[in-house]
Structure formats: structure tokens, C-alpha cells
Protein backbone atom coordinates (compact mmCIF):
# COMPACT_ATOMS: atom_id res chain seq x y z
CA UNK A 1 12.09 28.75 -128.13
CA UNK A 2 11.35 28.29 -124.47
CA UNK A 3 12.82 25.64 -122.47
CA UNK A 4 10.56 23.57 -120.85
CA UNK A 5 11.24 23.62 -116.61
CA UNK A 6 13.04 20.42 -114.80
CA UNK A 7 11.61 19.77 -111.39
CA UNK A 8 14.00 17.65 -108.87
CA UNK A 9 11.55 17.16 -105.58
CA UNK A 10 13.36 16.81 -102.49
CA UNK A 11 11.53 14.86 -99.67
CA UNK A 12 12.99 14.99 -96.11
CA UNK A 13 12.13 11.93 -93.83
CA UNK A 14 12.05 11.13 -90.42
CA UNK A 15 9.74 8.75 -88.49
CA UNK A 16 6.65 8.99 -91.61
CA UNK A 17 5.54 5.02 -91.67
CA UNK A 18 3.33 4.93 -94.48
CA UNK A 19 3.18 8.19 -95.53
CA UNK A 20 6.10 8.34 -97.30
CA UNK A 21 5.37 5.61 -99.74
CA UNK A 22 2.05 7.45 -100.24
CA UNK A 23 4.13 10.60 -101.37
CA UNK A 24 5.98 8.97 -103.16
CA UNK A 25 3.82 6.74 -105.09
CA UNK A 26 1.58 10.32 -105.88
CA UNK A 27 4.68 11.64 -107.33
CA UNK A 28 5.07 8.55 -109.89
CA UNK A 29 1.68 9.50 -111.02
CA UNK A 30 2.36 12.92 -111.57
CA UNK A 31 1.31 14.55 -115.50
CA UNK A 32 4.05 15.93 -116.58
CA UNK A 33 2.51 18.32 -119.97
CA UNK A 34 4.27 22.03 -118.59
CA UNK A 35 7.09 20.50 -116.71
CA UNK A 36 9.60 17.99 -116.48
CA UNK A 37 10.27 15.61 -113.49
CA UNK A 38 14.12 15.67 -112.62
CA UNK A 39 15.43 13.73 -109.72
CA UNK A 40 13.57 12.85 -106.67
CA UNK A 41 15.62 12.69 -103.37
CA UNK A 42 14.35 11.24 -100.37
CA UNK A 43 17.11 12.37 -97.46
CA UNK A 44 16.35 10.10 -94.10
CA UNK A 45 17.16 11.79 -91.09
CA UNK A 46 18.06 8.72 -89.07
CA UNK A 47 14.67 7.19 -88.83
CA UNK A 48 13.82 4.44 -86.46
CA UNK A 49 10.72 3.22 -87.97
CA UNK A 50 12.13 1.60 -91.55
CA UNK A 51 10.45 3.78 -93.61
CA UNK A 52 13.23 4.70 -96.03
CA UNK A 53 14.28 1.51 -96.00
CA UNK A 54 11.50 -0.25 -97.50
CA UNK A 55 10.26 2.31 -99.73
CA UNK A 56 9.48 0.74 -103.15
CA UNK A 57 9.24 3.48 -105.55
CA UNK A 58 6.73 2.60 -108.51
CA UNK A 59 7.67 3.28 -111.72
CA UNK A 60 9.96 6.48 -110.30
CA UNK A 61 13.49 7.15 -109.70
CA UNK A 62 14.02 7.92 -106.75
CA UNK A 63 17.47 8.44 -104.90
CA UNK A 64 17.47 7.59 -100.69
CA UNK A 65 20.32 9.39 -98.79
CA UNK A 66 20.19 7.61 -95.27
CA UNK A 67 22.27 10.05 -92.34
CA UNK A 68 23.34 8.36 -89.62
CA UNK A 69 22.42 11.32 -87.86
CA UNK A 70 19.54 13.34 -87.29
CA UNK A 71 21.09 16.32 -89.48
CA UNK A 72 17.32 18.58 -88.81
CA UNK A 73 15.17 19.81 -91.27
CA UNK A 74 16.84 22.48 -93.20
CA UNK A 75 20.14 20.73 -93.42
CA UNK A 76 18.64 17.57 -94.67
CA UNK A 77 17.08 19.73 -97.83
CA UNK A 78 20.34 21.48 -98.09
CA UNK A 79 21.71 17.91 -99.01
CA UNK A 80 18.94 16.31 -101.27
CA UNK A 81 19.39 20.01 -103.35
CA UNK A 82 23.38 19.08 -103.65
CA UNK A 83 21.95 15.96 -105.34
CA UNK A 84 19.77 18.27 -107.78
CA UNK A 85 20.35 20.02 -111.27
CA UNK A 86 17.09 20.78 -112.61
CA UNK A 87 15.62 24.48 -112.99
CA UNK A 88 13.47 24.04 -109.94
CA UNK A 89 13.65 22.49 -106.60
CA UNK A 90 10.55 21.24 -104.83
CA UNK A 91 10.32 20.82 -101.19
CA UNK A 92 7.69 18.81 -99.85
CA UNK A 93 6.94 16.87 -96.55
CA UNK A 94 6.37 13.13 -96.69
CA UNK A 95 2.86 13.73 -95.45
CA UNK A 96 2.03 15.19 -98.57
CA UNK A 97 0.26 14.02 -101.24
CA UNK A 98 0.88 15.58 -104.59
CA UNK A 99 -1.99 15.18 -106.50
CA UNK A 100 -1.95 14.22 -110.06
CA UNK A 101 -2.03 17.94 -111.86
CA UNK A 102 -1.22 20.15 -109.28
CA UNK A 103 2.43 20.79 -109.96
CA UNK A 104 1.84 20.72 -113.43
CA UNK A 105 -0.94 23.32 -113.06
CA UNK A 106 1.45 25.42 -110.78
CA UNK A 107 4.02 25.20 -113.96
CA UNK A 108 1.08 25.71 -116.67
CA UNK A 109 0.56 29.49 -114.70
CA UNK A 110 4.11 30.29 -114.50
CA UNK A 111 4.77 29.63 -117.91
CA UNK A 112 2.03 32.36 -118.03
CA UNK A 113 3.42 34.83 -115.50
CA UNK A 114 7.10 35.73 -116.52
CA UNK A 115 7.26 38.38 -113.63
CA UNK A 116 6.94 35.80 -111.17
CA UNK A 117 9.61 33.56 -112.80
CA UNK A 118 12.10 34.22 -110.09
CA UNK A 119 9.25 33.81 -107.21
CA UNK A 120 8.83 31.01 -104.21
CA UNK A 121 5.33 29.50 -105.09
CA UNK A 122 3.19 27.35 -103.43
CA UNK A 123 -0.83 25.77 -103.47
CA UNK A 124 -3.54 25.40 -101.58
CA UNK A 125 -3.62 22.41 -99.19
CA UNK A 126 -6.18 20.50 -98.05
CA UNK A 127 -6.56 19.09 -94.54
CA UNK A 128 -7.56 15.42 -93.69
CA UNK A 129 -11.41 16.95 -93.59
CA UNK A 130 -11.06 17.98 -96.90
CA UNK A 131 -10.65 22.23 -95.97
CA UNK A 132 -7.76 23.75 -97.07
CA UNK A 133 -5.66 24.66 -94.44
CA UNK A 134 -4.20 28.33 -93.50
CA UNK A 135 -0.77 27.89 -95.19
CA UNK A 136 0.55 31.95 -96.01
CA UNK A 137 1.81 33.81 -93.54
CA UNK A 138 2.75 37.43 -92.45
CA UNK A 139 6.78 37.62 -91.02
CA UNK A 140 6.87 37.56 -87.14
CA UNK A 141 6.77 40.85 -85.79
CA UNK A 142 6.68 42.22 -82.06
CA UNK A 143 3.12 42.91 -83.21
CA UNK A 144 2.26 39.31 -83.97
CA UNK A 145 4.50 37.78 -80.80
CA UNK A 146 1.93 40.10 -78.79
CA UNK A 147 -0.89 38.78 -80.46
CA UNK A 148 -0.08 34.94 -80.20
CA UNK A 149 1.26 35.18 -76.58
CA UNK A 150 -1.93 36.85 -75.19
CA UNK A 151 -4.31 35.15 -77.65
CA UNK A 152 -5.02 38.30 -79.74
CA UNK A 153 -3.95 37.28 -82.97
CA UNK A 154 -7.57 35.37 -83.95
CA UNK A 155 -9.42 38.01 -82.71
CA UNK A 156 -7.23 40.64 -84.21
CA UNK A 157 -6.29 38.86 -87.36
CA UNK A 158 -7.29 41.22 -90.08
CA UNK A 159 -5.69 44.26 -87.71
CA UNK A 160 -2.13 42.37 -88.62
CA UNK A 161 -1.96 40.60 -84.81
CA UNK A 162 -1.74 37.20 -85.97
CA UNK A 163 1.45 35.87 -87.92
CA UNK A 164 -1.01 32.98 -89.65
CA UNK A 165 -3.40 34.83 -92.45
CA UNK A 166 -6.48 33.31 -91.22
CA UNK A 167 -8.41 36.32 -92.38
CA UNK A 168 -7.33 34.93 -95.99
CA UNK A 169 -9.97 33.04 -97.78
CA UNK A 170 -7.19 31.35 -99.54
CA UNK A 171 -9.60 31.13 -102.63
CA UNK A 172 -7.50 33.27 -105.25
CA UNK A 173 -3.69 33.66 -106.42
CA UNK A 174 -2.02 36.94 -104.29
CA UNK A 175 1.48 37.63 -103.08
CA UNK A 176 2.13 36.95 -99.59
CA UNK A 177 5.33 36.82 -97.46
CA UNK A 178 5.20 33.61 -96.52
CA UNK A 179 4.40 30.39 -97.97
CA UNK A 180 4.37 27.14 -96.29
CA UNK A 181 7.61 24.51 -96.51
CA UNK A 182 4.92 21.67 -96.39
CA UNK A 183 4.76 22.40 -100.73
CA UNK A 184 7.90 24.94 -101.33
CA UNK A 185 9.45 25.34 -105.11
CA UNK A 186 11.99 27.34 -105.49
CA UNK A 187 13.81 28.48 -108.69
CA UNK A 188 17.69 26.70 -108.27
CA UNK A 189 18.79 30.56 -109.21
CA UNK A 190 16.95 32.30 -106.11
CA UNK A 191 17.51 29.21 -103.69
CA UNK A 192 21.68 28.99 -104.98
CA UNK A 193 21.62 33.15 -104.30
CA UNK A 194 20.39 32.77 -101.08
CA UNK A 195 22.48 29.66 -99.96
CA UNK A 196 19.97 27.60 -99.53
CA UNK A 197 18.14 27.06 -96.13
CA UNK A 198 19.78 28.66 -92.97
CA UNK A 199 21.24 26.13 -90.87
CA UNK A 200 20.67 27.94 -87.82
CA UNK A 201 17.47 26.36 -87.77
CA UNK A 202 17.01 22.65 -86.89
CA UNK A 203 13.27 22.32 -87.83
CA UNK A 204 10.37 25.01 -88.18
CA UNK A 205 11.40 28.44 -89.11
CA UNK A 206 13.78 27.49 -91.70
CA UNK A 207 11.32 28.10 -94.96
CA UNK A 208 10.27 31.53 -92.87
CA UNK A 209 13.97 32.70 -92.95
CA UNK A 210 14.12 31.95 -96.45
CA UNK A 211 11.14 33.97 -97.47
CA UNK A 212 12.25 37.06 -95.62
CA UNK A 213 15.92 37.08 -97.23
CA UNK A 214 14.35 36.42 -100.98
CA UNK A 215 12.10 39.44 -100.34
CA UNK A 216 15.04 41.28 -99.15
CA UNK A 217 16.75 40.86 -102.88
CA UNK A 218 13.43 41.85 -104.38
CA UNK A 219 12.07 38.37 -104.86
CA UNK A 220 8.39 37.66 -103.87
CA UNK A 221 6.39 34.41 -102.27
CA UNK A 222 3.32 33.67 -104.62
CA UNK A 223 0.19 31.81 -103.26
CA UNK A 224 -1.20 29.78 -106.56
CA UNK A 225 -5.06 29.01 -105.73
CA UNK A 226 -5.28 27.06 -109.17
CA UNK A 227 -5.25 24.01 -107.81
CA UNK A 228 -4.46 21.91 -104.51
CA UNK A 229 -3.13 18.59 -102.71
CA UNK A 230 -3.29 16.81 -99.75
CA UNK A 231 -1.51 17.72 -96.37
CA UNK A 232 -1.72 15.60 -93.27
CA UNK A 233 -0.55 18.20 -91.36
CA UNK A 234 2.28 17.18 -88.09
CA UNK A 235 3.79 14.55 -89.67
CA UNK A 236 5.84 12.34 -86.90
CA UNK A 237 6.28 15.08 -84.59
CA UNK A 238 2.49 14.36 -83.66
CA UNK A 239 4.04 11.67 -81.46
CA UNK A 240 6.95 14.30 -80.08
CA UNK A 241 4.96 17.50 -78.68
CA UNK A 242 6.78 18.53 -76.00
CA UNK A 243 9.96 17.98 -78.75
CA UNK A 244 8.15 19.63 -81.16
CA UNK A 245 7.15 22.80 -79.29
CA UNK A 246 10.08 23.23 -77.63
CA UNK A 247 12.01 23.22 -81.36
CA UNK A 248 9.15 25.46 -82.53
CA UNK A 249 10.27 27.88 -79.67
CA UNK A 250 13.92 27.77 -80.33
CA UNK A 251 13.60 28.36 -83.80
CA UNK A 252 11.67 31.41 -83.22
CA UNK A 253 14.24 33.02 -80.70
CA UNK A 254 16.72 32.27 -83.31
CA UNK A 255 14.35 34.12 -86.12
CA UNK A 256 13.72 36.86 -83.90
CA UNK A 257 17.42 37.45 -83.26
CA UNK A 258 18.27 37.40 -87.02
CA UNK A 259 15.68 39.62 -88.29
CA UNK A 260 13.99 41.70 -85.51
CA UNK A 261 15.85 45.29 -83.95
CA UNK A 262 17.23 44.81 -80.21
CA UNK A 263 14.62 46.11 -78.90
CA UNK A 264 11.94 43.91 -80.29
CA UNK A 265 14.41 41.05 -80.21
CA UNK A 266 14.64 41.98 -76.33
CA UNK A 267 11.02 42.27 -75.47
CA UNK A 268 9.84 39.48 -78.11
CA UNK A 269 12.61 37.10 -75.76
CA UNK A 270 11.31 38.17 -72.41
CA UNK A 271 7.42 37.94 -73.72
CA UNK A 272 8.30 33.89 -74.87
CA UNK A 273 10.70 33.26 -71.84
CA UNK A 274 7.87 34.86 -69.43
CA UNK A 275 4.80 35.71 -70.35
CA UNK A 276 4.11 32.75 -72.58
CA UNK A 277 4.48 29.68 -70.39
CA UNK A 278 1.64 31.38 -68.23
CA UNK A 279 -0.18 32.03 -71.08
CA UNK A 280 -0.32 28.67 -72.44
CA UNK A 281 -0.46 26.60 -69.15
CA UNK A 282 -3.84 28.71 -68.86
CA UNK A 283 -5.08 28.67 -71.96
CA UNK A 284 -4.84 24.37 -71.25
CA UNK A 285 -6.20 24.33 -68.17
CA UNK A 286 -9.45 26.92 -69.06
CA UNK A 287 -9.89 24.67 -72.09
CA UNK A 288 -9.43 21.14 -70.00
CA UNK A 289 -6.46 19.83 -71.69
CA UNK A 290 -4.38 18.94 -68.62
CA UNK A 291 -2.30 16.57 -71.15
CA UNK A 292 -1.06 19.31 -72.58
CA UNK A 293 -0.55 21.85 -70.24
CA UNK A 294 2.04 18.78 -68.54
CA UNK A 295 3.75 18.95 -72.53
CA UNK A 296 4.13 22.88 -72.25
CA UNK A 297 5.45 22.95 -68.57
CA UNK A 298 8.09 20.21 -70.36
CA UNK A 299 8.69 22.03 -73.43
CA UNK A 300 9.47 25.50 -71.74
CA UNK A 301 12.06 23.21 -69.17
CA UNK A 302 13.92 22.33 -71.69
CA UNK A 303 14.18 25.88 -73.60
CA UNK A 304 15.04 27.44 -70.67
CA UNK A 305 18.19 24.51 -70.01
CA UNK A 306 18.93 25.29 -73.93
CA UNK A 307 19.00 29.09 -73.72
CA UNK A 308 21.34 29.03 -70.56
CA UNK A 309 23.75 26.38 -71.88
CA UNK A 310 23.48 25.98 -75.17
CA UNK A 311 22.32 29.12 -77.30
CA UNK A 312 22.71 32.75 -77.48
CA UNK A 313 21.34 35.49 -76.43
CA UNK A 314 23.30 38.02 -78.15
């Protein structure tokens, strides 16, 4: 007889206004014919705006775990999973909307596809134009650093230059490395193997990590194309971007030091240190944006105070 799955969904939050109610209120209306719907967990990460606080969830349990703190990103699902038991744990952003049949279909295929049992899986996602967005990815290389520090990798995409698949259609079901955290389930077994996410990584990165040390232990990332939701896409740190790209940047150093060789570790720290902050200032000013050349200058500022006084190198 086989069990049907249990699906907690863990939602971290930080700053999303209306957005998280939206998620939210998608997941109440979620069929539930292939899977069951465990606990939902909405962990606030110290949000100014109120959002957690009046969330009214509709016809759903739903547990809120306010931090005093900002704990980041991978910490913050690390503690809405503690609060979890079912067979599978779903990660998704608050600027997601789930809709109605997509996990369900995601479950239906499974049920299908016993060698993927023990697999990360994620959907298609559509942008707020209705496209859906690039969401698989190859793991960073010295290759792909190359290729997005001199502007290669869109050019060079289907030569393996880029780190985003753009090349990829995303119109049918195929392993990849890397799926996007945005929509992340995870079998409890593989995430409890591998710890959970890495802490070393306060936000961005953190679902990369995870990818490469499942495929390390022979687990795979699948790319379902059955069916699809709703992304946004930035979520709050739209309003942060010289926050957000110098946290993008940090997380890839620390990446790079975990999983690349010295060497590459070496050159791919000199190449964002610099070669990139050239890079991108011109790549602004050819293209006009001024306003965010001023964000990169400010982004690479603070990197470089983090890397001398705060992080290692080694």
C-alpha cells in the first residue's frame, strides 16, 4: 500500500507587505488529490513592515515564528523545518504564488517516477509578464565567473559560460544541477542527511550549496515542466540593491571557497575583488544607468570593508 506524501511548506519573511498574505491565501486553496498538506510555517526575520503580524490565514493553519533578529535566509528555513514532520519540506518565497494544482501535479509525477523519489524538484515559474523565468542553473565554475564578469556568459551560454541556463527552453522535465530556492521541495530524508541549509550563507547561495552536496551523495535536482506558478521575482530586497548585491557577492566568495580548488578559488576572488567592479560600473554607464552604477560603487565598498574585517580568505 503506498503512503500518500505530507507536505509542511516553510515560508521565510522579511519586509513582503502584501505578498505574503497572497502566498499564503494561494496555499489555502491548494488541491490536495496526490499529496497531503502538513504544517505551514511562516518564520519572520524581524520585519519592519507588519506583515507577519497581520497575516490572516484563510481557512489554513499556519504557524508564525517572529525572530527578534534578522537570523538570514538559510537559518530562518533551518528553523521553520525544526517545526516540520511531514515526508517533504517545501521552501518557497513569500512572493510566490502557488497556484491551485501545481504542487499537486509535481506530487501526481513523482508518485510516477520512483527513481527520482529521493530528488530536489522544482516548476516552472512565471514572471509578472506572464514568461517563465530562467530558474535551473549550472554550479559556478571559474568558467562561468569568467563569463559573468566580462559579459560572456549570454553570448556564450550554450558553450557552458553562463551559470544561468538561458539556453534552456524550460519547456520539458530534465535533470539539472540547480534548481531555484524561490519553489524548493526537498524529501525530509535528503534535506536531514545533508543538515539542512549551510549557515555560512546569510541569503543567496544557500539553495546552490545544497544542490551541489545532494549531488555529491548521488542525489539529483529535477526540473518538473508539468505545470507552473507565479514568481514576483526580488521580493523586498528590490528596495535594498546595494544590500542585496553586496550579500549576493559575499555569498559567492563563500561558495567559491567551499567548493572550488585554490587555484580557481584564488583567481575566481581576485576576478570579483578586481575585475568586476570595473566591469559593472561600465556596463552602467554604456547602458545609462548612472543609478546604478552609484549602487555597485556602494556594494563593492562594503565587500571590500567585509573581506578585510570580517571574513576569510583562507
Amino acid at each position: 500500500m503506498t503512503t500518500i506524501p505530507v507536505c509542511d511548506i516553510v515560508i521565510v519573511n522579511w519586509n513582503s507587505g502584501e505578498d505574503l498574505q497572497a502566498c499564503v491565501d494561494a496555499i489555502a486553496n491548494l488541491s490536495q488529490q496526490h499529496f497531503l498538506l502538513g504544517n505551514t510555517i511562516v518564520v519572520d526575520n524581524s520585519s519592519s513592515d507588519g506583515s507577519a503580524d497581520i497575516l490572516v490565514p484563510d481557512n489554513l493553519e499556519c504557524n508564525i515564528l517572529p525572530n527578534t533578529l534578522n537570523l538570514g535566509f538559510a537559518a530562518a528555513c533551518n528553523q521553520g523545518a525544526r517545526r516540520c514532520s511531514g515526508t517533504h519540506l517545501l521552501f518557497i518565497n513569500p512572493d510566490v504564488i502557488v497556484t491551485q494544482g501545481s504542487v499537486d501535479a509535481l506530487f501526481r509525477w513523482l508518485a510516477a517516477e520512483p527513481a527520482y523519489q529521493n530528488s530536489i524538484c522544482s516548476i516552472p515559474l512565471r514572471d509578472p509578464t506572464g514568461r517563465i523565468a530562467c530558474t535551473c542553473s549550472r554550479f559556478p565554475s571559474i568558467r562561468t565567473v569568467i563569463g559573468k564578469i566580462l559579459g560572456l556568459e549570454k553570448l556564450l551560454s550554450k558553450s557552458g559560460w553562463s551559470q544561468p541556463m538561458w539556453e534552456f527552453d524550460h519547456q520539458h522535465t530534465r535533470t539539472v544541477d540547480q534548481v531555484i530556492g524561490a519553489f524548493f521541495l526537498v524529501p525530509r530524508v535528503l534535506y536531514e542527511q545533508l543538515g539542512g541549509f549551510s549557515h555560512d550563507y546569510f541569503l543567496y547561495y544557500e539553495e546552490v550549496d545544497f544542490c551541489y552536496r545532494a549531488k555529491s551523495i548521488g542525489s539529483s535536482s529535477i526540473f518538473y515542466a508539468g505545470t507552473s506558478s507565479y514568481h514576483a521575482g526580488g521580493g523586498a530586497s528590490r528596495n535594498i540593491p546595494t544590500t542585496r548585491l553586496k550579500l549576493n557577492l559575499q555569498s559567492r566568495l563563500v561558495y567559491y571557497r567551499k567548493h572550488f580548488s585554490r587555484p580557481d578559488y584564488w583567481a575566481a576572488l581576485l576576478l570579483t575583488l578586481v575585475i568586476e567592479p570595473v566591469t559593472r560600473v561600465v556596463f552602467c554607464l554604456l547602458s545609462g544607468n548612472f543609478r546604478n552604477a552609484g549602487f555597485t560603487l556602494a556594494a563593492f565598498t562594503q565587500l571590500y570593508y567585509h573581506k578585510m574585517f570580517r571574513l576569510r580568505l583562507f
